[in-house]
PDB file of N, CA and C in Angstrom:
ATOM      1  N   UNK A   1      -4.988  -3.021  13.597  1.00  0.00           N
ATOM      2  CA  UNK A   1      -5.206  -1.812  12.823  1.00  0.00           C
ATOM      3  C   UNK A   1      -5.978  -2.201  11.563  1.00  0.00           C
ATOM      4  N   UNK A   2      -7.011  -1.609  11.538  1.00  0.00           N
ATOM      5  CA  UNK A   2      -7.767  -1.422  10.290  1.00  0.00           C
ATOM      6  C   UNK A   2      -7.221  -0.739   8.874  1.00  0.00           C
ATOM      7  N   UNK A   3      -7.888  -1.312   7.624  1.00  0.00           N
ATOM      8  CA  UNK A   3      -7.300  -0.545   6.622  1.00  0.00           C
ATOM      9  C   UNK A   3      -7.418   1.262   6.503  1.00  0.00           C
ATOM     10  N   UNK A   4      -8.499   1.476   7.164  1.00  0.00           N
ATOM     11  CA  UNK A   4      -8.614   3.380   7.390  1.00  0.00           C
ATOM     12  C   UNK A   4      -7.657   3.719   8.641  1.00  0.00           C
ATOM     13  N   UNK A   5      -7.605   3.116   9.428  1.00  0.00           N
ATOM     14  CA  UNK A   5      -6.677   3.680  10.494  1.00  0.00           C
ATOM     15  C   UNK A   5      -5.031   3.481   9.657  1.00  0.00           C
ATOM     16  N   UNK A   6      -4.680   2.131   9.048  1.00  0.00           N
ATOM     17  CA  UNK A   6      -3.809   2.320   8.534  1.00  0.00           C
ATOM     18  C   UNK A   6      -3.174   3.442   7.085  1.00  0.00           C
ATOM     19  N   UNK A   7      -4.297   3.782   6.469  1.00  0.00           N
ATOM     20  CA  UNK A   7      -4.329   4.756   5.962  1.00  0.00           C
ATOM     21  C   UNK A   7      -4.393   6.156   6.492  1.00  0.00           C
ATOM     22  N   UNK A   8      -4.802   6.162   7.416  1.00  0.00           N
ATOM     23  CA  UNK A   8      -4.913   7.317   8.017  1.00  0.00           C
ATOM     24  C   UNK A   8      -3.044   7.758   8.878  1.00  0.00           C
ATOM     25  N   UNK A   9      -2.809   6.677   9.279  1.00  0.00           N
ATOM     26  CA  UNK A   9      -1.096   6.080   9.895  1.00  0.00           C
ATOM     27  C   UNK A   9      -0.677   6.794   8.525  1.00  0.00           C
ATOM     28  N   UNK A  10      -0.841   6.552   6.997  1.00  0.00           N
ATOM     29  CA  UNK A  10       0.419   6.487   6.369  1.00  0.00           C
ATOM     30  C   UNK A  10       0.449   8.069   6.254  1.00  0.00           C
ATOM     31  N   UNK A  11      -1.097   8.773   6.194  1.00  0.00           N
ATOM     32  CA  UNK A  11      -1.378  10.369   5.700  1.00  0.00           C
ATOM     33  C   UNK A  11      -0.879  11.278   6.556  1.00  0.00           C
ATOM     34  N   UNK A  12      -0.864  10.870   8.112  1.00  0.00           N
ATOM     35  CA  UNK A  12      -0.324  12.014   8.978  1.00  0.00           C
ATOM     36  C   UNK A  12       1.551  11.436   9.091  1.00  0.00           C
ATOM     37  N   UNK A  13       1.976  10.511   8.712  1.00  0.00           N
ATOM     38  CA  UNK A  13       3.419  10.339   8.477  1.00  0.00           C
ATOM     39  C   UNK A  13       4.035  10.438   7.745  1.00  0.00           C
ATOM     40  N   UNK A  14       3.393  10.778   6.275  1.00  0.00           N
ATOM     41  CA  UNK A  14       4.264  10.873   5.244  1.00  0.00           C
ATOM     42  C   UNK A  14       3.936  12.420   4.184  1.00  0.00           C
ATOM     43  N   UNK A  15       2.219  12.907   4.546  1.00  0.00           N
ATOM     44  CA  UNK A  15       1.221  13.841   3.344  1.00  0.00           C
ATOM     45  C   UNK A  15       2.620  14.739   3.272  1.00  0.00           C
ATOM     46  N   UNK A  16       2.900  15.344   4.346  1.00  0.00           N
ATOM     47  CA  UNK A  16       3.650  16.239   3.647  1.00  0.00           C
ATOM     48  C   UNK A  16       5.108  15.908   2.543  1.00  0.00           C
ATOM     49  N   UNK A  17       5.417  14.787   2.669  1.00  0.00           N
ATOM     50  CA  UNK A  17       5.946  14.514   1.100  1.00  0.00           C
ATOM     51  C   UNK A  17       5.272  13.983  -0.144  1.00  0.00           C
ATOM     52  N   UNK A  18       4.541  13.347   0.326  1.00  0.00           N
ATOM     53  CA  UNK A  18       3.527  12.679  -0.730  1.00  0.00           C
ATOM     54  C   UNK A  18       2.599  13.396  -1.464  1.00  0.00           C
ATOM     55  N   UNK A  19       1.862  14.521  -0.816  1.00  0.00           N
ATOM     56  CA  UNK A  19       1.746  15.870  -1.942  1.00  0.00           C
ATOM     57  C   UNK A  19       2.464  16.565  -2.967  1.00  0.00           C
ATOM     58  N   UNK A  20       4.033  16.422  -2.189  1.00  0.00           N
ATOM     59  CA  UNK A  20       5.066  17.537  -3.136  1.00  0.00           C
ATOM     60  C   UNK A  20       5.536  16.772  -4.318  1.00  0.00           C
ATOM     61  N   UNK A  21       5.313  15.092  -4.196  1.00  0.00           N
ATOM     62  CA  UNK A  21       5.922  13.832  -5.064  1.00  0.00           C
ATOM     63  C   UNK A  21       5.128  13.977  -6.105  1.00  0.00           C
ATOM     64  N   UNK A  22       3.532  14.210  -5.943  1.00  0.00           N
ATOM     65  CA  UNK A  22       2.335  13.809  -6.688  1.00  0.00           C
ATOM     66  C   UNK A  22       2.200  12.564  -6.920  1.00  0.00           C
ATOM     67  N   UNK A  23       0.982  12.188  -7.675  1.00  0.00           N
ATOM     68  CA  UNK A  23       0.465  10.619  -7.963  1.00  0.00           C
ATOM     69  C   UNK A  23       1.611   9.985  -9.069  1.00  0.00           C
ATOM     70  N   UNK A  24       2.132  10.518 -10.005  1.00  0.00           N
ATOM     71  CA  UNK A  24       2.593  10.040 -10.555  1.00  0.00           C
ATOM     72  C   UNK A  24       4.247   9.245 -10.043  1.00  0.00           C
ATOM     73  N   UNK A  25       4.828  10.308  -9.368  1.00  0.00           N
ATOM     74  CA  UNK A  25       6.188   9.945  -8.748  1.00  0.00           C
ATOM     75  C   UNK A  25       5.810   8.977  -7.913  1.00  0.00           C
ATOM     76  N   UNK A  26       4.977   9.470  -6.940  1.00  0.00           N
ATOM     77  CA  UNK A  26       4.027   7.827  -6.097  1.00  0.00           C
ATOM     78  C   UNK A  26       3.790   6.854  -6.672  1.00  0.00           C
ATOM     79  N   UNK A  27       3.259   6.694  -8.322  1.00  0.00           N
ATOM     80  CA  UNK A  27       3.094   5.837  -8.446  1.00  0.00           C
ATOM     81  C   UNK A  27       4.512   4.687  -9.250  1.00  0.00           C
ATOM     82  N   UNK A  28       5.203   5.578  -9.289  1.00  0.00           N
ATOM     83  CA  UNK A  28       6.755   4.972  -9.778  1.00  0.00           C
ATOM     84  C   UNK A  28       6.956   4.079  -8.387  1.00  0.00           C
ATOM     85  N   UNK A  29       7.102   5.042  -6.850  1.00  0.00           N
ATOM     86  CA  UNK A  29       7.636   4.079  -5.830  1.00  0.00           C
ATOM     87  C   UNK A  29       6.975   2.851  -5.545  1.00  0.00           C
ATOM     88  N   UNK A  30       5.779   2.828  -5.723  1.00  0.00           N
ATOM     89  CA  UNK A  30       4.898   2.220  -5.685  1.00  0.00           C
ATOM     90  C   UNK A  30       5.447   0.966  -6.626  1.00  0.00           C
ATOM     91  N   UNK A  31       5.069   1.130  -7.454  1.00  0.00           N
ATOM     92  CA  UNK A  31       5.735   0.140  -9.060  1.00  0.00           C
ATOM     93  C   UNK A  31       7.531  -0.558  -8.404  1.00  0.00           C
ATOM     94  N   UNK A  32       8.360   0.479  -7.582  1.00  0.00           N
ATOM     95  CA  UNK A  32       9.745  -0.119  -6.997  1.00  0.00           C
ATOM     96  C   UNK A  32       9.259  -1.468  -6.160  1.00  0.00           C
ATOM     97  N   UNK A  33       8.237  -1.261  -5.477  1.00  0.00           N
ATOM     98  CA  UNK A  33       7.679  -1.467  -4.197  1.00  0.00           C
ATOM     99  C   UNK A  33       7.871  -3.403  -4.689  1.00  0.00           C
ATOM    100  N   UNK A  34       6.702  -2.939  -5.520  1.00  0.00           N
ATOM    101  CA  UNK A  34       6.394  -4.352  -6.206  1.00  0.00           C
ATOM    102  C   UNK A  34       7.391  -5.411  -6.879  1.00  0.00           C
ATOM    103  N   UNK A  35       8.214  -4.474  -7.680  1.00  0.00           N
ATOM    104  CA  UNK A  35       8.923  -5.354  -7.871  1.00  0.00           C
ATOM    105  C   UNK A  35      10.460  -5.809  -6.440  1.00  0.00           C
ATOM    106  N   UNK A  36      10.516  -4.905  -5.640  1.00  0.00           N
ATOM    107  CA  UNK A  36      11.377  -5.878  -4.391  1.00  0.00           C
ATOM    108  C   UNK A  36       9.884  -6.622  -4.114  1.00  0.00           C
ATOM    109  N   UNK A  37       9.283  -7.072  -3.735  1.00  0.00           N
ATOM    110  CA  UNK A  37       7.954  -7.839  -3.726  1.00  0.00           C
ATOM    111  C   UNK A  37       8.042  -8.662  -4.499  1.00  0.00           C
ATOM    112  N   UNK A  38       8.057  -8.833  -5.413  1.00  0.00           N
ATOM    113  CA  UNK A  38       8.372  -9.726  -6.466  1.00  0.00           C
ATOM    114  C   UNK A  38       9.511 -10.885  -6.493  1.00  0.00           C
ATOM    115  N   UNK A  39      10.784 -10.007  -5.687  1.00  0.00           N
ATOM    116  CA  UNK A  39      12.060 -10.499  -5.667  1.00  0.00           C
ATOM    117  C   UNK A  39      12.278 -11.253  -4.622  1.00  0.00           C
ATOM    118  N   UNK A  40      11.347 -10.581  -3.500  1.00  0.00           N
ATOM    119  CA  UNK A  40      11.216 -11.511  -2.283  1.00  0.00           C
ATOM    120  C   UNK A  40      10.407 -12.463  -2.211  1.00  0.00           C
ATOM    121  N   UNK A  41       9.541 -12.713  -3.295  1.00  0.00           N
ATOM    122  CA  UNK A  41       8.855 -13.784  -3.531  1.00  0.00           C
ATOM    123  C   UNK A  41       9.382 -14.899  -3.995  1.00  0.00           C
ATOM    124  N   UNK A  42      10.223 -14.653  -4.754  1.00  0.00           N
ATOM    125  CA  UNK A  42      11.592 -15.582  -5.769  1.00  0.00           C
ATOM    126  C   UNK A  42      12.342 -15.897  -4.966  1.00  0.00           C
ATOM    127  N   UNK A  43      13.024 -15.590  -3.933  1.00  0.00           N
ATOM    128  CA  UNK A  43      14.084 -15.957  -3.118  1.00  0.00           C
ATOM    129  C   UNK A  43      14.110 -15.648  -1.946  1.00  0.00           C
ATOM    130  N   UNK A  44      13.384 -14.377  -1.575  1.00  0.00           N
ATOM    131  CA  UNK A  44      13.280 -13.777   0.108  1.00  0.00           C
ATOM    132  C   UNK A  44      12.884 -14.955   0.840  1.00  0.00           C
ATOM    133  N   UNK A  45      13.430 -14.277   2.316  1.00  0.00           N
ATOM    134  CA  UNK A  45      12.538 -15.329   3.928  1.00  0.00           C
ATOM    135  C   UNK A  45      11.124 -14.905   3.905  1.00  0.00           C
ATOM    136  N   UNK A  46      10.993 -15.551   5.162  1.00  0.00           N
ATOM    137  CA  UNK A  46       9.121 -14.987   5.408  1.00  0.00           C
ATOM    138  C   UNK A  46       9.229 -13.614   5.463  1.00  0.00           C
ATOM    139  N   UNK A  47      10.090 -13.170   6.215  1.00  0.00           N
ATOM    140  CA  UNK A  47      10.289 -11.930   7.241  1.00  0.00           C
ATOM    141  C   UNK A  47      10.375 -11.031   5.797  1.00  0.00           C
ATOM    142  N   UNK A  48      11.202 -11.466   4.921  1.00  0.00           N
ATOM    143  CA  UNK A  48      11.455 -10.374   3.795  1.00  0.00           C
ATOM    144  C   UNK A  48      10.209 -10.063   2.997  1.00  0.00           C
ATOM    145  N   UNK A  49       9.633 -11.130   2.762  1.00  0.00           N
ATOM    146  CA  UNK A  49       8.549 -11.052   2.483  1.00  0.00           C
ATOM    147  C   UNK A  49       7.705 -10.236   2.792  1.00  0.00           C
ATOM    148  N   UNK A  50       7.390 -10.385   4.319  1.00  0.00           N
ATOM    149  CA  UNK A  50       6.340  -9.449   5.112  1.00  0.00           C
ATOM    150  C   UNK A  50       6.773  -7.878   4.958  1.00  0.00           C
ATOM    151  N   UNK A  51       8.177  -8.144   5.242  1.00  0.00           N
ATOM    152  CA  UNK A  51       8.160  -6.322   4.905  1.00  0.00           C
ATOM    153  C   UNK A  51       7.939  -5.941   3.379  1.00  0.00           C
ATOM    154  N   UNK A  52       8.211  -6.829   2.725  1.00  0.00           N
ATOM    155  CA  UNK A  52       7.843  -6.154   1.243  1.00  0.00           C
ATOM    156  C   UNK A  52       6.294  -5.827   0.952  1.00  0.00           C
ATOM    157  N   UNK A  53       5.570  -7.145   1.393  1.00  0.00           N
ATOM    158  CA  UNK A  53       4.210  -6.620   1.614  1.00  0.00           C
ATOM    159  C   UNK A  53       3.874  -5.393   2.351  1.00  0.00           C
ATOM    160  N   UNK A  54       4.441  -5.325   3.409  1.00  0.00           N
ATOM    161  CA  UNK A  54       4.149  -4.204   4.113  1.00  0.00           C
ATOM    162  C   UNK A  54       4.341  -2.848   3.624  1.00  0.00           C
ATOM    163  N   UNK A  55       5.375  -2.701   2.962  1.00  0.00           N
ATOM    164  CA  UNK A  55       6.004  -1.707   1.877  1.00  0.00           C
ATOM    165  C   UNK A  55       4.595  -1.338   0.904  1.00  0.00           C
ATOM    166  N   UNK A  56       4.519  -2.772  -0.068  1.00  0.00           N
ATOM    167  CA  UNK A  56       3.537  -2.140  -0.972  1.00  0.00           C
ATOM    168  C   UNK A  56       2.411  -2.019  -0.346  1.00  0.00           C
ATOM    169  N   UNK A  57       1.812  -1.936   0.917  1.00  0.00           N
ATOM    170  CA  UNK A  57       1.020  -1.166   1.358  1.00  0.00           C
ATOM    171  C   UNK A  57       0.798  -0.203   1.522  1.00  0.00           C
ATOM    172  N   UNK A  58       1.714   0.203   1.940  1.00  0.00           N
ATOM    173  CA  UNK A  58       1.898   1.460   2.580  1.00  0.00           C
ATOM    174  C   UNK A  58       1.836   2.624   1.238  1.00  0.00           C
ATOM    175  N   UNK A  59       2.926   1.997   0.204  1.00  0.00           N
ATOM    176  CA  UNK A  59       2.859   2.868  -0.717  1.00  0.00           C
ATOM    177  C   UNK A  59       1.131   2.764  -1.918  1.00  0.00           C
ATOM    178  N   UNK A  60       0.852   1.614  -1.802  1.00  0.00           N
ATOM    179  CA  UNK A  60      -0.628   1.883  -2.147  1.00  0.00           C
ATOM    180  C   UNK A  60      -1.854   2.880  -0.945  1.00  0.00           C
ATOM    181  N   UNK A  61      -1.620   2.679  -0.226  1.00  0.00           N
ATOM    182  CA  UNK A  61      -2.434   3.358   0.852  1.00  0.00           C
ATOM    183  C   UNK A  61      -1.652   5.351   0.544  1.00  0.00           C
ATOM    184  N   UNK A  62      -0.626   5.354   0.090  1.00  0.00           N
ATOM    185  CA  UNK A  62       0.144   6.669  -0.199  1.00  0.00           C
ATOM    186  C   UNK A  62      -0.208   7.050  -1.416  1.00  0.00           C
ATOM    187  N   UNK A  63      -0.703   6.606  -2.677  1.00  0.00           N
ATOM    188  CA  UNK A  63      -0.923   6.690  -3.631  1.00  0.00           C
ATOM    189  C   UNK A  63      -2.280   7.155  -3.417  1.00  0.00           C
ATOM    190  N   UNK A  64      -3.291   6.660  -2.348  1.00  0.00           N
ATOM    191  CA  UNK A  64      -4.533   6.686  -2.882  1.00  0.00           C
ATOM    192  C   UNK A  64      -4.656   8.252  -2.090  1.00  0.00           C
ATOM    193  N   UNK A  65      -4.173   8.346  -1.059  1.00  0.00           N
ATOM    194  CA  UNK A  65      -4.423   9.533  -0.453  1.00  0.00           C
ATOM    195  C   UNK A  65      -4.004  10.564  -1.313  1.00  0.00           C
ATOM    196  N   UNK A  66      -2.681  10.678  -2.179  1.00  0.00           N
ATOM    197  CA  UNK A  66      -2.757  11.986  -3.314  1.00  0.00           C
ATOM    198  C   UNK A  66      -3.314  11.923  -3.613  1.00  0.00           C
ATOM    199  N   UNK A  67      -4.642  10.680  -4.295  1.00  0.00           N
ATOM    200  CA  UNK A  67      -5.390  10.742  -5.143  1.00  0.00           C
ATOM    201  C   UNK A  67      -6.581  10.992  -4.862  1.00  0.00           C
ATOM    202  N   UNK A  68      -7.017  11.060  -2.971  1.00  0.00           N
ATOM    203  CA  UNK A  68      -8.338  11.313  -2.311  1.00  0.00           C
ATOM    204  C   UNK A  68      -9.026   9.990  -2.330  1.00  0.00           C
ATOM    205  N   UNK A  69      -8.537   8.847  -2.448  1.00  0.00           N
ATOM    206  CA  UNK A  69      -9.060   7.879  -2.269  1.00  0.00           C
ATOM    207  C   UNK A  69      -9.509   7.230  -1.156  1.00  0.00           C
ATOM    208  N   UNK A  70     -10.131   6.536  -0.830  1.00  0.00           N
ATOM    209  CA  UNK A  70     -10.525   6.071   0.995  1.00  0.00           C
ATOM    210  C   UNK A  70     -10.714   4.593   0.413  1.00  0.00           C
ATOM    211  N   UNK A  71      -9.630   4.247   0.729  1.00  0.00           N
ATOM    212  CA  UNK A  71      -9.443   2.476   0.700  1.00  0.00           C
ATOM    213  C   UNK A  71     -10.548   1.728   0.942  1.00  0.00           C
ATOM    214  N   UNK A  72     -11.040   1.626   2.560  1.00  0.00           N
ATOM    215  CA  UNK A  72     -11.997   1.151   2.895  1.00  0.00           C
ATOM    216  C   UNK A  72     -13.783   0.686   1.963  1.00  0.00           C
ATOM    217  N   UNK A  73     -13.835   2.438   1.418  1.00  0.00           N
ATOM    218  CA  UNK A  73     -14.890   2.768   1.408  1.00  0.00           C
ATOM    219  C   UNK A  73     -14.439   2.441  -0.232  1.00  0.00           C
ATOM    220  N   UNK A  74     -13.498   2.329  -0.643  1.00  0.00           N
ATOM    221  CA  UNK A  74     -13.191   1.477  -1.724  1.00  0.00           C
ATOM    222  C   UNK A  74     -13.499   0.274  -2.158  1.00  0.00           C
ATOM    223  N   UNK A  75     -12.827  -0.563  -0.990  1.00  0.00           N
ATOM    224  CA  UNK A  75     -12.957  -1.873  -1.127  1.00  0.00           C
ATOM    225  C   UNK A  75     -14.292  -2.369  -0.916  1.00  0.00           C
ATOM    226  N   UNK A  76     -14.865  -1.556   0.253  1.00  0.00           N
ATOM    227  CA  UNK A  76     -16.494  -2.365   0.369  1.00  0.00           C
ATOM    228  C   UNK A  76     -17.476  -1.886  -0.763  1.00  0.00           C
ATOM    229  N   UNK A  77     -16.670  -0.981  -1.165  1.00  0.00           N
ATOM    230  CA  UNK A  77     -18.026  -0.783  -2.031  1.00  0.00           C
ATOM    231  C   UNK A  77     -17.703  -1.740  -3.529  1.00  0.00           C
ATOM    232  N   UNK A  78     -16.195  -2.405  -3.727  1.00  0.00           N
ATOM    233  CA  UNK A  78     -16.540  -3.063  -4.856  1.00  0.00           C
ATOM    234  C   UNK A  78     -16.294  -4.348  -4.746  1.00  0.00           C
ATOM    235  N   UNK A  79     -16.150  -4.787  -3.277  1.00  0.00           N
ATOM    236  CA  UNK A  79     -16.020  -6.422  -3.036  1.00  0.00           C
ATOM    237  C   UNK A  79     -16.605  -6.499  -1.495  1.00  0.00           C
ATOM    238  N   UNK A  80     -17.711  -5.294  -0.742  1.00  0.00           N
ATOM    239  CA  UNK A  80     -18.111  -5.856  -0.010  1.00  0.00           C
ATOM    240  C   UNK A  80     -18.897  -6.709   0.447  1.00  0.00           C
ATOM    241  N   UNK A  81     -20.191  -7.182  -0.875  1.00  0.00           N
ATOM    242  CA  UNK A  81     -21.049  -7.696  -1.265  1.00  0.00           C
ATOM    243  C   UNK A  81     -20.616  -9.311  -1.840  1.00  0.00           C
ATOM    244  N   UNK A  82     -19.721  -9.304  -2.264  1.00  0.00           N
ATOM    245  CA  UNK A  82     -19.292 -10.444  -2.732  1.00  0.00           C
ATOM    246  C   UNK A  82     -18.325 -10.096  -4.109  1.00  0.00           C
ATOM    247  N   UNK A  83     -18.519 -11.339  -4.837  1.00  0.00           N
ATOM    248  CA  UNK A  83     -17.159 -10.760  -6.511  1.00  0.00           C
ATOM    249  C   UNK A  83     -17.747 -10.308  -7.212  1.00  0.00           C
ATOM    250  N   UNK A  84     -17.546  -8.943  -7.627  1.00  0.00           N
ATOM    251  CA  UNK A  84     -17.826  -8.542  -8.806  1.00  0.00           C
ATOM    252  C   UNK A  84     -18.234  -9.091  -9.590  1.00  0.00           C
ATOM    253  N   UNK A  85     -17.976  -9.906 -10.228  1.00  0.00           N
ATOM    254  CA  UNK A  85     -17.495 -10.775 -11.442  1.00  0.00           C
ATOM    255  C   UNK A  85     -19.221 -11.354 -11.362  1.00  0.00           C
ATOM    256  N   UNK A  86     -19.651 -12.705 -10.132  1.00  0.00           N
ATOM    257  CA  UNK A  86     -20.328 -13.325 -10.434  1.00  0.00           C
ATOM    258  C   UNK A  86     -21.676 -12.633  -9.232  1.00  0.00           C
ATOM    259  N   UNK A  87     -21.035 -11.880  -8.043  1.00  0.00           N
ATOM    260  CA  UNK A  87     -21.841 -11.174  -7.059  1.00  0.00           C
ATOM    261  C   UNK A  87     -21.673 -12.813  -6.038  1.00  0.00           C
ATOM    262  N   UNK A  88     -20.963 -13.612  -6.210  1.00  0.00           N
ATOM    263  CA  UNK A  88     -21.287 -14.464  -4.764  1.00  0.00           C
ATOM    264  C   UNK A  88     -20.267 -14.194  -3.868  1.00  0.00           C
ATOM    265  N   UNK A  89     -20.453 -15.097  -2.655  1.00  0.00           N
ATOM    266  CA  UNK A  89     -19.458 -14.624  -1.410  1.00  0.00           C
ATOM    267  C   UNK A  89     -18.781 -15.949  -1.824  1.00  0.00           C
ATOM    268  N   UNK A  90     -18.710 -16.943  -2.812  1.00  0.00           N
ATOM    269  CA  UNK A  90     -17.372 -17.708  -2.549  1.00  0.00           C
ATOM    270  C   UNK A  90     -17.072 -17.543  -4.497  1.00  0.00           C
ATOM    271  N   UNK A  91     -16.366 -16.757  -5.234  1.00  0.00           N
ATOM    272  CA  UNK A  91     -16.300 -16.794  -6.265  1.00  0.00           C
ATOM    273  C   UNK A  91     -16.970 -18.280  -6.896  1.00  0.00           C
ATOM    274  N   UNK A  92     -17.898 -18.011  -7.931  1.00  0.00           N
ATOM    275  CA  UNK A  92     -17.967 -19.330  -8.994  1.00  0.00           C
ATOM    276  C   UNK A  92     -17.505 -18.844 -11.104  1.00  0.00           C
ATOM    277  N   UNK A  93     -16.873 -17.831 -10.806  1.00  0.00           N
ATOM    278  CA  UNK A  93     -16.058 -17.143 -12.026  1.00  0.00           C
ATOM    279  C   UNK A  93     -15.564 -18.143 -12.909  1.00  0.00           C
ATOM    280  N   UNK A  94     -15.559 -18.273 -14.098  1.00  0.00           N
ATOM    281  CA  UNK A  94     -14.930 -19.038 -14.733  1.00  0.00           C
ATOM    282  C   UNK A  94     -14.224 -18.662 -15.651  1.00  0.00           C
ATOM    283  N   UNK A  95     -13.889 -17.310 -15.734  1.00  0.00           N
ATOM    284  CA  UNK A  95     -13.079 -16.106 -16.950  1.00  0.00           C
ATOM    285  C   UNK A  95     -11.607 -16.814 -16.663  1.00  0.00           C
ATOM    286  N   UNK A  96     -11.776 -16.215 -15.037  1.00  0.00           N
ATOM    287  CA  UNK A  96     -10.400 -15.709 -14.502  1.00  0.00           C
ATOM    288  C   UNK A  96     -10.278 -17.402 -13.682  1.00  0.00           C
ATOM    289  N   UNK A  97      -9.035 -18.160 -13.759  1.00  0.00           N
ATOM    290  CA  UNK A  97      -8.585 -19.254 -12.652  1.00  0.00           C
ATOM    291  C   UNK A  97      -8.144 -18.349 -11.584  1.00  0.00           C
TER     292      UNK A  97
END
C-alpha cells in the first residue's frame, strides 16, 4: 500500500469522525500518538513499536485529510527532488546533524 491509498484507507474509515473532531482535536490525538511512540521507543518490543508507528500514521494521514491535504503530492513536491535544504539526493547539509 502506497501513501495515497493509505490515506485514502484512513478517509473512507474514519471521515465521518474526523470531520466532527476537527483539526485541532486531531491534532491533540495525534500529539497522544507520539508520545506512546515515544514510550515505545524507551522501552517497547519491535512489535510495540510498529504499532505505535503505525498509529502515528494513521493519525497524521487523519489530520491531513481535515485539513485537505494529499500526503503524496505533499511529500513529492517538497522532498521529491532531493533535500530541501541543499537540493541533493544524498543530503550534504551541514545546519542540521
Amino acid at each position: 500500500m502506497d501513501i495515497r491509498d493509505f490515506q485514502n484507507l484512513i478517509e473512507k474509515m474514519y471521515s465521518h469522525k474526523d470531520r466532527q473532531r476537527g483539526a485541532a482535536g486531531t491534532f491533540v490525538w495525534l500529539m497522544e500518538e507520539v508520545g506512546e511512540l515515544a514510550a515505545a521507543i524507551g522501552e517497547g518490543t519491535k512489535e510495540q513499536k510498529a504499532e505505535e508507528f503505525a498509529d502515528v500514521l494513521a493519525w497524521l494521514a487523519t489530520l491531513a485529510n481535515v485539513e485537505g491535504i494529499d500526503l503524496a503530492d505533499a511529500l513529492h513536491a517538497k522532498y521529491g527532488t532531493g533535500c530541501p535544504g541543499c537540493g541533493k539526493m544524498v543530503c550534504v547539509c551541514t545546519e542540521k546533524p
